[in-house]
N, C-alpha and C. Protein backbone atom coordinates (compact mmCIF):
# COMPACT_ATOMS: atom_id res chain seq x y z
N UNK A 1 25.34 -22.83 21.13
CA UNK A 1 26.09 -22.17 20.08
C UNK A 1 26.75 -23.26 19.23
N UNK A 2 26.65 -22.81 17.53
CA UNK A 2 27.53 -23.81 16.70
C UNK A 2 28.30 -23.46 16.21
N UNK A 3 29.15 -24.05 15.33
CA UNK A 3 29.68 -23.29 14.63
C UNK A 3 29.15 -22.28 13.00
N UNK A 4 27.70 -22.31 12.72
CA UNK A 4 27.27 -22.02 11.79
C UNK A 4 27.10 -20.38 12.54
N UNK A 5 26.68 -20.64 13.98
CA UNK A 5 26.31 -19.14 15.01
C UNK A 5 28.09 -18.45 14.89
N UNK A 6 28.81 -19.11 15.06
CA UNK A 6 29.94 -18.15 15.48
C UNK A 6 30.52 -17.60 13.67
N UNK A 7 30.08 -18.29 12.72
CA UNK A 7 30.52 -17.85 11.44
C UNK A 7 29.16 -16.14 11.14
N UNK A 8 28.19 -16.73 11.58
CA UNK A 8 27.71 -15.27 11.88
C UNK A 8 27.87 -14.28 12.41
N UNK A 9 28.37 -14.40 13.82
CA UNK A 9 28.45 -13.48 14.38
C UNK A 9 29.77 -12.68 13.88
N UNK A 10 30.92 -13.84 13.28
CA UNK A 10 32.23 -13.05 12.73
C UNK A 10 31.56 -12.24 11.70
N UNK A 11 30.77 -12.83 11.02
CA UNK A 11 30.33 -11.74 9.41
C UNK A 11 29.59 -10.35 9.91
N UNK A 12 29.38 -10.13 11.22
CA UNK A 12 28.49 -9.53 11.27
C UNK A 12 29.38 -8.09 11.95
N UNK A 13 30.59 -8.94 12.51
CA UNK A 13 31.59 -7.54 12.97
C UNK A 13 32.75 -6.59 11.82
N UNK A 14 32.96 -5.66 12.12
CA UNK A 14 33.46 -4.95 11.25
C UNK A 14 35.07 -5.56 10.41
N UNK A 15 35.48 -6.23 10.79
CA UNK A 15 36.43 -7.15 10.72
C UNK A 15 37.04 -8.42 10.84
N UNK A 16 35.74 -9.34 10.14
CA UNK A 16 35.17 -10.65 10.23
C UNK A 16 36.65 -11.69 10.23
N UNK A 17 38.00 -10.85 9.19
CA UNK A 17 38.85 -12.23 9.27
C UNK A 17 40.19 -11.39 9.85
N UNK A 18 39.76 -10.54 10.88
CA UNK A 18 40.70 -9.77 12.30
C UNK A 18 40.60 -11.09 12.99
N UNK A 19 42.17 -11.26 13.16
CA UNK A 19 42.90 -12.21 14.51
C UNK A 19 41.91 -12.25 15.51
N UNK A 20 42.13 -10.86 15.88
CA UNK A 20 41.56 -10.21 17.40
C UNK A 20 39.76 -11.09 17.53
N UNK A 21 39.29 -10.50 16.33
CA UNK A 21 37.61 -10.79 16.00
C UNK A 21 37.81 -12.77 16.44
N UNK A 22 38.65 -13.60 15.64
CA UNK A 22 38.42 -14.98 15.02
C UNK A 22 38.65 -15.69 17.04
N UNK A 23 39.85 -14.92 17.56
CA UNK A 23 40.24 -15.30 18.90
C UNK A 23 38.99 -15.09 20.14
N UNK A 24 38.67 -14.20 19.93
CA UNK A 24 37.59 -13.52 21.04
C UNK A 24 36.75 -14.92 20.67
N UNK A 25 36.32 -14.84 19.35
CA UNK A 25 35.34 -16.19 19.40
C UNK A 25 35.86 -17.51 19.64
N UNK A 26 36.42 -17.96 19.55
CA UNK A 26 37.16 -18.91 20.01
C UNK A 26 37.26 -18.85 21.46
N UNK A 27 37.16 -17.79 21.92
CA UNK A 27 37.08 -17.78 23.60
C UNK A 27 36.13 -17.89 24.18
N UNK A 28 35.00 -17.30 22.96
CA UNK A 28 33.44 -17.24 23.88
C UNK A 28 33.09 -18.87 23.36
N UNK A 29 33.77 -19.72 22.24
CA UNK A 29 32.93 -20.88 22.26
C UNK A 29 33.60 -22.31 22.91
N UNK A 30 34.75 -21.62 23.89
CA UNK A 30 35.36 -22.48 24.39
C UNK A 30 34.37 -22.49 26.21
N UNK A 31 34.51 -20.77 26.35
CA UNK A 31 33.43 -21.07 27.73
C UNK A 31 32.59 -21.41 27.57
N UNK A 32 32.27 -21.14 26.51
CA UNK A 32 30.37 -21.76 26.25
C UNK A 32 30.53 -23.59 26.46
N UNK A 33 31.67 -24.23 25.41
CA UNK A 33 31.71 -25.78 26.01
C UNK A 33 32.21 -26.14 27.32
N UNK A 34 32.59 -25.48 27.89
CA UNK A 34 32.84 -25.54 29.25
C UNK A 34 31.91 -25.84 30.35
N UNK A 35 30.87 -24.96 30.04
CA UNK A 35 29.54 -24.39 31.06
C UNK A 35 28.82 -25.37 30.73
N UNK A 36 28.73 -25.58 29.11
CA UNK A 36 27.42 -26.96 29.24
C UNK A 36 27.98 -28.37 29.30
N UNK A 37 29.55 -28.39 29.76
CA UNK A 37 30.02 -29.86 30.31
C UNK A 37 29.51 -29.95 31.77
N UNK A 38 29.80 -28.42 32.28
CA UNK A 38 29.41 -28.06 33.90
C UNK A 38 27.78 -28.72 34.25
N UNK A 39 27.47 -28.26 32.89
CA UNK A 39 25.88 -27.93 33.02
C UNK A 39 25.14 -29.58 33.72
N UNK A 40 26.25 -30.42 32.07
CA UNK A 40 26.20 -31.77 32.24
C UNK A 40 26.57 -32.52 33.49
N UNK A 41 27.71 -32.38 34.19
CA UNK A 41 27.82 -33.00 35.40
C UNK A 41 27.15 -33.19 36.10
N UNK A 42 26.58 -31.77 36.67
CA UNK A 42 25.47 -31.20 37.70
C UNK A 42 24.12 -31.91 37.16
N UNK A 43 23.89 -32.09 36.06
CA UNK A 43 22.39 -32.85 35.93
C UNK A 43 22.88 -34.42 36.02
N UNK A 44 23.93 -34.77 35.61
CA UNK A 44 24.15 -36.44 36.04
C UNK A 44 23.90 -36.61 37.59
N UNK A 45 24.57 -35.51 38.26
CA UNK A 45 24.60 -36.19 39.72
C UNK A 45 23.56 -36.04 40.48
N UNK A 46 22.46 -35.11 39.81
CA UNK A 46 21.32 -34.76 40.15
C UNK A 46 20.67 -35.81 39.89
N UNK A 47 20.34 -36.34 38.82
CA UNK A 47 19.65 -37.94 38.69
C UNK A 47 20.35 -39.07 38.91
N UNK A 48 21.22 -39.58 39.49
CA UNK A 48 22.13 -40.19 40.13
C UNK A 48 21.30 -39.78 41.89
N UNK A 49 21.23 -39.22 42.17
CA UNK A 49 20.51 -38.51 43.50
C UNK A 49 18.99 -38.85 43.71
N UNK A 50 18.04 -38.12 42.77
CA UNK A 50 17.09 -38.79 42.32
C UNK A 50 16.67 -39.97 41.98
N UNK A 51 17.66 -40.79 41.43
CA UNK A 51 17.38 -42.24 41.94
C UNK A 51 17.54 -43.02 43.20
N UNK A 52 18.15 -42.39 43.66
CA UNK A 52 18.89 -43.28 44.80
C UNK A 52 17.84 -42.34 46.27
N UNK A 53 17.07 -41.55 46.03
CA UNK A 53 15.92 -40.79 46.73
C UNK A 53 14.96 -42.04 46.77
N UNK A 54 14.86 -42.22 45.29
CA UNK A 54 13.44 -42.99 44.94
C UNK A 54 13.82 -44.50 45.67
N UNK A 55 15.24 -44.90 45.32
CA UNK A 55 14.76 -46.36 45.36
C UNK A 55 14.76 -46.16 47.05
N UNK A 56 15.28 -45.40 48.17
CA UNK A 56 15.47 -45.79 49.46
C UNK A 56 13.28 -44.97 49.54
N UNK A 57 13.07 -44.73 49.21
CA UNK A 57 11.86 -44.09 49.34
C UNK A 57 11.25 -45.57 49.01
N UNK A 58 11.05 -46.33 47.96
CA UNK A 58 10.45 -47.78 47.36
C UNK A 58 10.98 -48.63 48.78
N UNK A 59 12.08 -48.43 49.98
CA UNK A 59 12.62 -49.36 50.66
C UNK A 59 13.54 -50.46 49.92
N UNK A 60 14.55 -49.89 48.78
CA UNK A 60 15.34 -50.83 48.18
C UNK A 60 16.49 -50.03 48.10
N UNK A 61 17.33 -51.18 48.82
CA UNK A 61 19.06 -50.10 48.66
C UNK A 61 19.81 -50.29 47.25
N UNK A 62 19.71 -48.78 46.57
CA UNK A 62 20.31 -49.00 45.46
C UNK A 62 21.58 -47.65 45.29
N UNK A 63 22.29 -47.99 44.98
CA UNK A 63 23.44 -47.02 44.93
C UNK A 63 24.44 -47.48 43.64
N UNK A 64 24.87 -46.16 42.82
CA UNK A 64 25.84 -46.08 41.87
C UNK A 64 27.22 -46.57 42.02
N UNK A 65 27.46 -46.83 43.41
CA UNK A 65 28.99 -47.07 43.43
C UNK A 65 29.28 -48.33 43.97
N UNK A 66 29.70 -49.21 44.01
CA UNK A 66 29.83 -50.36 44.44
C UNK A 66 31.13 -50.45 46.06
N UNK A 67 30.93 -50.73 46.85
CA UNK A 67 31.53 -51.05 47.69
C UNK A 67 32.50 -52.25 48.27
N UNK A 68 32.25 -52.90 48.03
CA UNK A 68 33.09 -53.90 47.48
C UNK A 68 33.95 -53.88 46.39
N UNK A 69 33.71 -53.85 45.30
CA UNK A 69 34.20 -53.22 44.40
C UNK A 69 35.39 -52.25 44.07
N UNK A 70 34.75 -51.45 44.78
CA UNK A 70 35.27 -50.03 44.98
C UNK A 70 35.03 -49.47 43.23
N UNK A 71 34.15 -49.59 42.60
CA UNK A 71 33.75 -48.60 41.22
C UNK A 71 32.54 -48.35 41.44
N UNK A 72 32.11 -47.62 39.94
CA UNK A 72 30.82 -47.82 39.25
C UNK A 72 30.40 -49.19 38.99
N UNK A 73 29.03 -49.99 39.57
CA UNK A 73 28.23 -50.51 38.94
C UNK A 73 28.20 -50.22 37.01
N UNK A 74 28.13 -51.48 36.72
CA UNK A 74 27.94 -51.64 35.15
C UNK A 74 26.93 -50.59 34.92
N UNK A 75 27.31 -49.79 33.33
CA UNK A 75 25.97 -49.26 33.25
C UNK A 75 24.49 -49.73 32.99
N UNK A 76 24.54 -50.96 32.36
CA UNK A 76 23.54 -51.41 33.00
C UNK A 76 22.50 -51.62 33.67
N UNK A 77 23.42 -51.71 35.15
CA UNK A 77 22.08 -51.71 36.30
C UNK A 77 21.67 -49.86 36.37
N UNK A 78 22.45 -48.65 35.75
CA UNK A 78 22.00 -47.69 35.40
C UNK A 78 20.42 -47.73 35.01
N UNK A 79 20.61 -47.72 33.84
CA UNK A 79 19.65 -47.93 32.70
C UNK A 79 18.38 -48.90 33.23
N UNK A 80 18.72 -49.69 34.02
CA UNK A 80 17.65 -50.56 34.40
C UNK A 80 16.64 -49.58 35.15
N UNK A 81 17.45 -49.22 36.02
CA UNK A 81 17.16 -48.34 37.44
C UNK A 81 16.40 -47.17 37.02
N UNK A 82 16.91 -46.64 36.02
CA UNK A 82 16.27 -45.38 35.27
C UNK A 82 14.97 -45.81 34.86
N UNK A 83 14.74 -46.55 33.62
CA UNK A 83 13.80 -47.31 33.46
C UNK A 83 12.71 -47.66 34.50
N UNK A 84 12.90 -48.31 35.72
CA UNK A 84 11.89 -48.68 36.39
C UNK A 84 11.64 -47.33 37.32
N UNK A 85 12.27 -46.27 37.50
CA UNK A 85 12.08 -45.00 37.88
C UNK A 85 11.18 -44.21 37.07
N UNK A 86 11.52 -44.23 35.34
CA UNK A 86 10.16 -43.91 34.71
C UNK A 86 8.66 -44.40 34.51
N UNK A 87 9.18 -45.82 34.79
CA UNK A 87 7.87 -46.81 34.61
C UNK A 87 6.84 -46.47 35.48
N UNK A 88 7.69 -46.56 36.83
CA UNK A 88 6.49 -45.87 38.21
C UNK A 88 6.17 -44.95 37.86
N UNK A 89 6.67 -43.87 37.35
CA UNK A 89 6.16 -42.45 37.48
C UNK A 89 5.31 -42.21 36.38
N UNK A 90 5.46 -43.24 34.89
CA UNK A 90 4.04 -43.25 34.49
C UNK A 90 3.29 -43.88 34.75
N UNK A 91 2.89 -44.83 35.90
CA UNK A 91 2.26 -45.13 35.81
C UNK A 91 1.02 -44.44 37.15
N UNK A 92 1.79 -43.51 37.23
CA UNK A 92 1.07 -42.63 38.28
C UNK A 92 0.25 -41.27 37.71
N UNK A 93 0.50 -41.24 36.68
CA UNK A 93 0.15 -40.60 35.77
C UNK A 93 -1.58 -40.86 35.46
């Protein structure tokens, strides 16, 4: 949803510049950014997972969080990791 969708949907109710009408939307496009931050988390930690499947599957210990450390690894070695995760998989293709 954008905001070009929620200027429609106001024109489209019987009382497009009603409080009541302008608030309700404002409510449905606040859960709506809500759900696809949710949406977002849940697929980061899902490929965050998926990598760290693959690399102990390849026999290489690779993990997002540093232990020593105690953080995140630079993003960086992210992006690297991702990368050579796609590379294999096309090349299996």
């Amino acid at each position: 949803m954008n905001t070009d969708r929620i200027k429609e949907i106001q024109q489209e109710t019987a009382y497009p510049e009603s409080v009541s009408v302008q608030q309700a939307l404002l409510k449905v496009w606040n859960e709506t950014e809500q759900e696809q931050l949710r949406i977002g988390a849940v697929s980061g930690s899902l490929l965050v997972s998926e990598l760290e499947n693959f690399y102990y599957e390849m026999g290489e210990d690779w993990h997002l969080w540093d232990e020593e450390e105690k953080g995140q690894y630079p993003i960086q070695r992210v992006f690297d990791a991702m990368k050579k995760f796609v590379d294999y998989h096309k090349s299996k293709q």
